[in-house]
Protein backbone atom coordinates (compact mmCIF):
# COMPACT_ATOMS: atom_id res chain seq x y z
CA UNK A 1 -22.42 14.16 -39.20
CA UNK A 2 -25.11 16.63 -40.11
CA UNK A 3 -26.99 16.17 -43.42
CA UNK A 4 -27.25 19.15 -45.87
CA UNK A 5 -30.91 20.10 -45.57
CA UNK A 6 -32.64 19.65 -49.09
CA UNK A 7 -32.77 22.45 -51.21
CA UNK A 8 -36.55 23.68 -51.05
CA UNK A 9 -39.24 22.26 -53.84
CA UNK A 10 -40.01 24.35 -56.91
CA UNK A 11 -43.94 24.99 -56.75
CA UNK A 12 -45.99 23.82 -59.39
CA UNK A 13 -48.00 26.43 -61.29
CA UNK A 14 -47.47 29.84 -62.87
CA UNK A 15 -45.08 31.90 -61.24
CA UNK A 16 -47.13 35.08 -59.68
CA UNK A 17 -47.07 38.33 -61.60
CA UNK A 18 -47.16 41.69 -60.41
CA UNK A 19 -50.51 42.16 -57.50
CA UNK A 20 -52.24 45.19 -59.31
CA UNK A 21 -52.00 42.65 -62.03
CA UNK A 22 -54.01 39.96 -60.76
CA UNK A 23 -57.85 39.50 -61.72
CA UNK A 24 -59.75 38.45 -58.28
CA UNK A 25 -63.32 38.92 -59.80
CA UNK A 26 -65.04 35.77 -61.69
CA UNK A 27 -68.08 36.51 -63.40
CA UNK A 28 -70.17 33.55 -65.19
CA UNK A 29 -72.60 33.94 -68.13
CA UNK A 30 -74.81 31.04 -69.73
CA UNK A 31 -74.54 31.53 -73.62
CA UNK A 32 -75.88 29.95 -76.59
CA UNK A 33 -73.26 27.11 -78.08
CA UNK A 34 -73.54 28.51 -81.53
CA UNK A 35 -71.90 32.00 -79.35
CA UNK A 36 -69.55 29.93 -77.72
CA UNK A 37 -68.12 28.39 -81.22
CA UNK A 38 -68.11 32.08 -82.68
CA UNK A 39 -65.79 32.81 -79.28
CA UNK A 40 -63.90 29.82 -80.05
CA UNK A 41 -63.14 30.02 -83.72
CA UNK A 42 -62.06 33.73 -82.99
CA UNK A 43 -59.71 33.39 -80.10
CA UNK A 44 -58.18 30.81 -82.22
CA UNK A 45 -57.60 32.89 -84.89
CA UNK A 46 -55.67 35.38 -82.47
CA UNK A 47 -53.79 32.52 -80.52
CA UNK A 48 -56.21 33.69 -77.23
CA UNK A 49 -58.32 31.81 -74.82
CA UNK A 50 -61.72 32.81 -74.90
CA UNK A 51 -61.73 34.25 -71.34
CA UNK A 52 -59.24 36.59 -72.80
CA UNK A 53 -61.22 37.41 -75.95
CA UNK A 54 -64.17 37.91 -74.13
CA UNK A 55 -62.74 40.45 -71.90
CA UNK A 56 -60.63 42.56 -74.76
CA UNK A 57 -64.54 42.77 -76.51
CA UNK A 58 -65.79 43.80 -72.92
CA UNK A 59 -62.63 46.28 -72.77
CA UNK A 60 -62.33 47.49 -75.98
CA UNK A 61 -66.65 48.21 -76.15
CA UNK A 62 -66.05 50.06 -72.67
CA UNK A 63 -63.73 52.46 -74.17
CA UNK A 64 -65.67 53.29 -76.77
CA UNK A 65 -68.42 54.35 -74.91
CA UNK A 66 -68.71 58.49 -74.07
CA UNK A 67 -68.04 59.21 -70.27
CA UNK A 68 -66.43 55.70 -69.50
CA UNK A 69 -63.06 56.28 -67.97
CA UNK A 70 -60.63 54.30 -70.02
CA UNK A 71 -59.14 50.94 -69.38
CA UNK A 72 -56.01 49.31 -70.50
CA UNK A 73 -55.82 45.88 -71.70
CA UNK A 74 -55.93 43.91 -68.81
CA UNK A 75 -58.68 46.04 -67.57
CA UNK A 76 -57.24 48.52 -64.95
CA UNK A 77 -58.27 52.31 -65.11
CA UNK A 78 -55.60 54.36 -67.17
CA UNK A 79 -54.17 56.82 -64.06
CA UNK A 80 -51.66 58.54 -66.91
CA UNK A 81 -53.30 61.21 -69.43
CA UNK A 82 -50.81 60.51 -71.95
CA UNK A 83 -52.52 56.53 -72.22
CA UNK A 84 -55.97 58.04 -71.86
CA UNK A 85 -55.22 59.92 -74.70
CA UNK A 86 -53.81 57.54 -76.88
CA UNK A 87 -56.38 55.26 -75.92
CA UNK A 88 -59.08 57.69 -77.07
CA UNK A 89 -56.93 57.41 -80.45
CA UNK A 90 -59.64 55.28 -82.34
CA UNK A 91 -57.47 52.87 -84.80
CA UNK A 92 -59.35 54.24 -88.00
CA UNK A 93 -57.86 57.62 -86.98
CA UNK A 94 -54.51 55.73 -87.28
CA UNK A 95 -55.02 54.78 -90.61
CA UNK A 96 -56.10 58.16 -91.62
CA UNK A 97 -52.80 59.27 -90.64
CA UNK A 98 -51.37 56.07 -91.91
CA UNK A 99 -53.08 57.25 -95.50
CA UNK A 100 -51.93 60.83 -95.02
CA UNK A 101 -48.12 60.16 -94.93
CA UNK A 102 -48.88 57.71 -97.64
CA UNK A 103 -50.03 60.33 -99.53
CA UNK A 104 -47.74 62.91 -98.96
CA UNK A 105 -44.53 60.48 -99.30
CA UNK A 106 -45.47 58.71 -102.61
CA UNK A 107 -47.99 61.16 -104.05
CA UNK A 108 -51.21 58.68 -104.23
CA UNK A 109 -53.54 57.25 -101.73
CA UNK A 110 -53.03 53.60 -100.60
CA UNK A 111 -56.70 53.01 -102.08
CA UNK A 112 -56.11 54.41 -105.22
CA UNK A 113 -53.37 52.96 -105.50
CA UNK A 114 -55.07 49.68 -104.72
CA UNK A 115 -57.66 50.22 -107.71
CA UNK A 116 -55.01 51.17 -109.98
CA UNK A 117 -53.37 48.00 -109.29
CA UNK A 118 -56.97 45.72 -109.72
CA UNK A 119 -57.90 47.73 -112.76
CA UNK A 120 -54.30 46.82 -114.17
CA UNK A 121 -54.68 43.06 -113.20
CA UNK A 122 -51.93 43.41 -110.94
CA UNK A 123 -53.78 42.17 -107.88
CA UNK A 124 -54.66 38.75 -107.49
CA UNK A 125 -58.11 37.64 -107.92
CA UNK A 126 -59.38 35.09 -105.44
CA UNK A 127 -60.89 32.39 -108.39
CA UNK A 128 -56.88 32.82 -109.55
CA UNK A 129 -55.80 30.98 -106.61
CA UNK A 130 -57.33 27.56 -107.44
């Protein structure tokens, strides 16, 4: 009697993405610790690892330079105009827009609106929250 053969073994280790996805360049840089815990405490804060933060500063001070081709956010060259577009979109023109439609729907400015609400003692103040 002939055994079943085994099924095969699951590999260990992320399952592989997409290949235009994958990053094949390493680059190293010595840093000052004090740097390092600035990295650190950031990335934290947005649930990153500091490789990644490090590269969305790299990425997102890249696209803000004049001439520079834009990159998404893993670092590939946008090929589409509509994402090179939106990614020339800087995010305070967003909340110019944002404050626009604010306007025009409720008749005041979110940052009036704000300073009405301090000047009125409607906002919290931060030695309230002892």
């Amino acid at each position: 009697m002939v055994s079943k053969p085994s099924p095969p073994k699951k590999s260990a280790g992320r399952r592989p993405g997409p290949p235009e996805d994958v990053r094949t360049e390493r680059l190293v840089v010595r840093m000052h610790p004090d740097l390092v815990e600035s990295l650190t405490e950031r990335a934290k804060v947005y649930g990153v690892s500091r490789s990644s933060m490090v590269e969305r500063i790299l990425i997102g001070y890249l696209n803000m330079q004049q001439g520079q081709h834009p990159l998404d956010l893993t670092g590939r060259f946008l090929k589409s105009q509509a994402a090179i577009e939106a990614m020339k979109t800087a995010p305070g023109d967003e909340w110019k827009l944002f404050g626009k439609r604010n306007l025009r729907l409720l008749g005041i400015e979110a940052g009036r609106a704000a300073a009405l609400r301090a000047d009125e003692g409607l906002t919290p103040n931060a030695e309230d929250e002892d």
